[in-house]
Protein backbone atom coordinates (compact mmCIF):
# COMPACT_ATOMS: atom_id res chain seq x y z
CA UNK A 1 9.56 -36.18 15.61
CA UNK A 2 6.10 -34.73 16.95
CA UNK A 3 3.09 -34.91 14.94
CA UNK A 4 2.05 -31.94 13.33
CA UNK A 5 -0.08 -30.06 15.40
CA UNK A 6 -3.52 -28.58 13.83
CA UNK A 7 -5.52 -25.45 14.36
CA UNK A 8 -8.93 -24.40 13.59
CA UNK A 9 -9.16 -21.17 10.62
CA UNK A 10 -8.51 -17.83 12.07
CA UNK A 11 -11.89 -16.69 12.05
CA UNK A 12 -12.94 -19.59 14.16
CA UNK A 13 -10.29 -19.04 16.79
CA UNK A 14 -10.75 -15.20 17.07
CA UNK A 15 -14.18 -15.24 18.98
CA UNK A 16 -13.03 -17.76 21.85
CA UNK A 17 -9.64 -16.26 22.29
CA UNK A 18 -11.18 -12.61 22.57
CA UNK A 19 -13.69 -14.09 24.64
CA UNK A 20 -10.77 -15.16 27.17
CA UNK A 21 -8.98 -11.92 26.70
CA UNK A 22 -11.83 -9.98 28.05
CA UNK A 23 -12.63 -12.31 31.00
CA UNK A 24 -8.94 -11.30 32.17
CA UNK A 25 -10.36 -7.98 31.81
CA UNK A 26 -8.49 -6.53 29.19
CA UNK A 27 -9.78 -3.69 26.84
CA UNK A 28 -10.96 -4.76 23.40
CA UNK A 29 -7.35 -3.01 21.88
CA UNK A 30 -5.47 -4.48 24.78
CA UNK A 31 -7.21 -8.14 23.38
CA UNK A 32 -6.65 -7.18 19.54
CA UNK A 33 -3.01 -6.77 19.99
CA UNK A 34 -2.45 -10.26 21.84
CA UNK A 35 -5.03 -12.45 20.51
CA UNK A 36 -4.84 -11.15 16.44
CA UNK A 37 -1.30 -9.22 16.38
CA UNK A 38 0.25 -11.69 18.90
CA UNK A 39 1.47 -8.73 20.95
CA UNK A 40 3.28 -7.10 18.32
CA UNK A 41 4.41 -10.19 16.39
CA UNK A 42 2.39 -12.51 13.71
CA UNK A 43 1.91 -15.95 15.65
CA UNK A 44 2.49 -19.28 12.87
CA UNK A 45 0.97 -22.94 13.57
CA UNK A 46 4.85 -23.74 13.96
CA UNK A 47 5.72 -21.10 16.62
CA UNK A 48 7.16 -23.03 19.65
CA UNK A 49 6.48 -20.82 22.12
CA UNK A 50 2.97 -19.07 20.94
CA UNK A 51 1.64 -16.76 23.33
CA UNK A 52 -1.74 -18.63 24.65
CA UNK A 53 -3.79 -16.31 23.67
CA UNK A 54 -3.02 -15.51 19.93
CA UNK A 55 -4.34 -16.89 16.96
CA UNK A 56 -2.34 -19.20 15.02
CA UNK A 57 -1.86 -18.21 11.58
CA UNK A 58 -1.32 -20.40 8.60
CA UNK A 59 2.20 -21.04 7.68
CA UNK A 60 1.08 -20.52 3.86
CA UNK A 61 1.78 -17.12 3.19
CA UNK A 62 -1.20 -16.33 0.54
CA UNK A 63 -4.09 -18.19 3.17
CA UNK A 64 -2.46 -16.23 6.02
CA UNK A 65 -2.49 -13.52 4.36
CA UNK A 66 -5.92 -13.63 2.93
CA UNK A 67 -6.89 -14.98 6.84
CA UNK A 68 -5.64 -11.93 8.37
CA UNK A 69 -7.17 -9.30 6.03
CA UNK A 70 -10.30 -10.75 6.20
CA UNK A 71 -10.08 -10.63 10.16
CA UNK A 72 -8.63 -6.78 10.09
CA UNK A 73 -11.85 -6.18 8.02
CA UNK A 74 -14.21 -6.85 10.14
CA UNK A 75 -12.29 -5.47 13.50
CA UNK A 76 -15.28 -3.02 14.18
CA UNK A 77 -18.07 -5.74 13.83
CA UNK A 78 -15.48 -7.68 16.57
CA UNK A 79 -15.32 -4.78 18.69
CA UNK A 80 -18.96 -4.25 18.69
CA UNK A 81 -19.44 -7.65 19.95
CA UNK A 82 -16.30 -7.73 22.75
CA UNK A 83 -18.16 -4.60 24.82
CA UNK A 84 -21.36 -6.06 23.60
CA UNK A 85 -23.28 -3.35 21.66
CA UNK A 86 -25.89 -4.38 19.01
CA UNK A 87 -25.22 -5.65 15.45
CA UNK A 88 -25.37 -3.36 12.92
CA UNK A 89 -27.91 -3.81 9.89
CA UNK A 90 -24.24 -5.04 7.76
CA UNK A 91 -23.14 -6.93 10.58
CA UNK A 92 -26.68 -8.70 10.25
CA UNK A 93 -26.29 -9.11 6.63
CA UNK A 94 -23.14 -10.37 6.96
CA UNK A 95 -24.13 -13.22 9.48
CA UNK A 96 -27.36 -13.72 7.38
CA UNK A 97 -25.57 -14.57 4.04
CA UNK A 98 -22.79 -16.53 5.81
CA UNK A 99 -25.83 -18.50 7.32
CA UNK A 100 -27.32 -19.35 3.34
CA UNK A 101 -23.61 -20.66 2.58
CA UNK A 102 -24.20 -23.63 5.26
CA UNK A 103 -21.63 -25.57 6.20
CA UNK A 104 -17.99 -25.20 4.43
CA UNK A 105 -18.20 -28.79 2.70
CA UNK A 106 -21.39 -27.88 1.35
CA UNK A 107 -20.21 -25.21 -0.50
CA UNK A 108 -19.20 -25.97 -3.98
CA UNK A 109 -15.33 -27.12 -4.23
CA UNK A 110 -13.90 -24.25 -6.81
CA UNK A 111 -15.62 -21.53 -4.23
CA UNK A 112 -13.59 -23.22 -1.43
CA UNK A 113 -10.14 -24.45 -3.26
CA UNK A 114 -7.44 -21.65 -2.11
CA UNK A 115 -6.90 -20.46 -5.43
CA UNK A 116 -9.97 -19.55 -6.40
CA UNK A 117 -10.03 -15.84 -7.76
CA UNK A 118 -6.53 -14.96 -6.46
CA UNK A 119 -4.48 -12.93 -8.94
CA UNK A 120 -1.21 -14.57 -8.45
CA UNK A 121 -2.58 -18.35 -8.02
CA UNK A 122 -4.41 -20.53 -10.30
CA UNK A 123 -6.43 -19.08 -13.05
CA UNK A 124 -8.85 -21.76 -13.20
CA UNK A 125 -11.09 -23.28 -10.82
CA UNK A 126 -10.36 -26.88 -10.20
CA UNK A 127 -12.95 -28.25 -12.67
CA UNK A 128 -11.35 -26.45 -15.24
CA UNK A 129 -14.30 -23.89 -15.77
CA UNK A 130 -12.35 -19.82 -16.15
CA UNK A 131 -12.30 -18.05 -13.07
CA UNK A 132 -13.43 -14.01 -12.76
CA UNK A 133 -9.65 -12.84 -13.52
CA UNK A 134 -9.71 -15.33 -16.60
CA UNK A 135 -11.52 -13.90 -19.93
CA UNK A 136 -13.77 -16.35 -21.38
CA UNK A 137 -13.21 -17.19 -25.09
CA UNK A 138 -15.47 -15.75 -27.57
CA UNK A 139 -17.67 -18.35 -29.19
């Protein structure tokens, strides 16, 4: 059997795949289709035969789906930076508040556990504490 193979979070393949898509001179849609649509088809870390240039989704449906949303949400901030046009003031924002987070492992552990917050996972963070979607009890 072959180890398992592992990939890097969709939002950190995105920028060196479109990256390659646009040095083989494709248009930023042309690039959006192959590297985040996989050319018309969602591309999973188990796929045999993925397409070199698409992203490989997680095979857990609620991270991939979470993954991908979070990628189709910021699709214009993407385009502005595939045909190179300034950042927007939220673009900015964006990269300045991601930049207070620090690194991932730095961040505390319930912010980062996939559960956190998500309506049809876990209710409580991993320390036990309620999460937003879980009333506190009155004292």
């Amino acid at each position: 059997m072959a180890p398992a193979r592992t990939y890097l979070p969709a939002d950190e393949q995105i920028v060196p795949l479109l990256a390659a898509a646009r040095r083989k001179g494709l248009s930023f849609d042309e690039s959006w289709l192959i590297v985040v649509e996989g050319g018309g088809r969602m591309v999973m870390t188990n796929d045999p035969r993925p397409p070199p240039l698409a992203i490989r989704w997680p095979t857990d449906r609620d991270n991939r789906i979470d993954s991908y949303a979070a990628i189709q949400g910021t699709k214009e901030a993407y385009r502005r930076a595939f045909e190179r046009e300034p950042a927007t003031a939220a673009d900015r924002a964006v990269l300045a508040l991601f930049g207070m987070l620090g690194e991932p492992s730095a961040i505390a552990p319930a912010v980062t556990t996939p559960g956190w917050g998500h309506p049809h996972r876990a209710k409580q963070a991993p320390d036990g504490r309620p999460t937003a979607r879980q009333p506190v009890a009155a004292a």
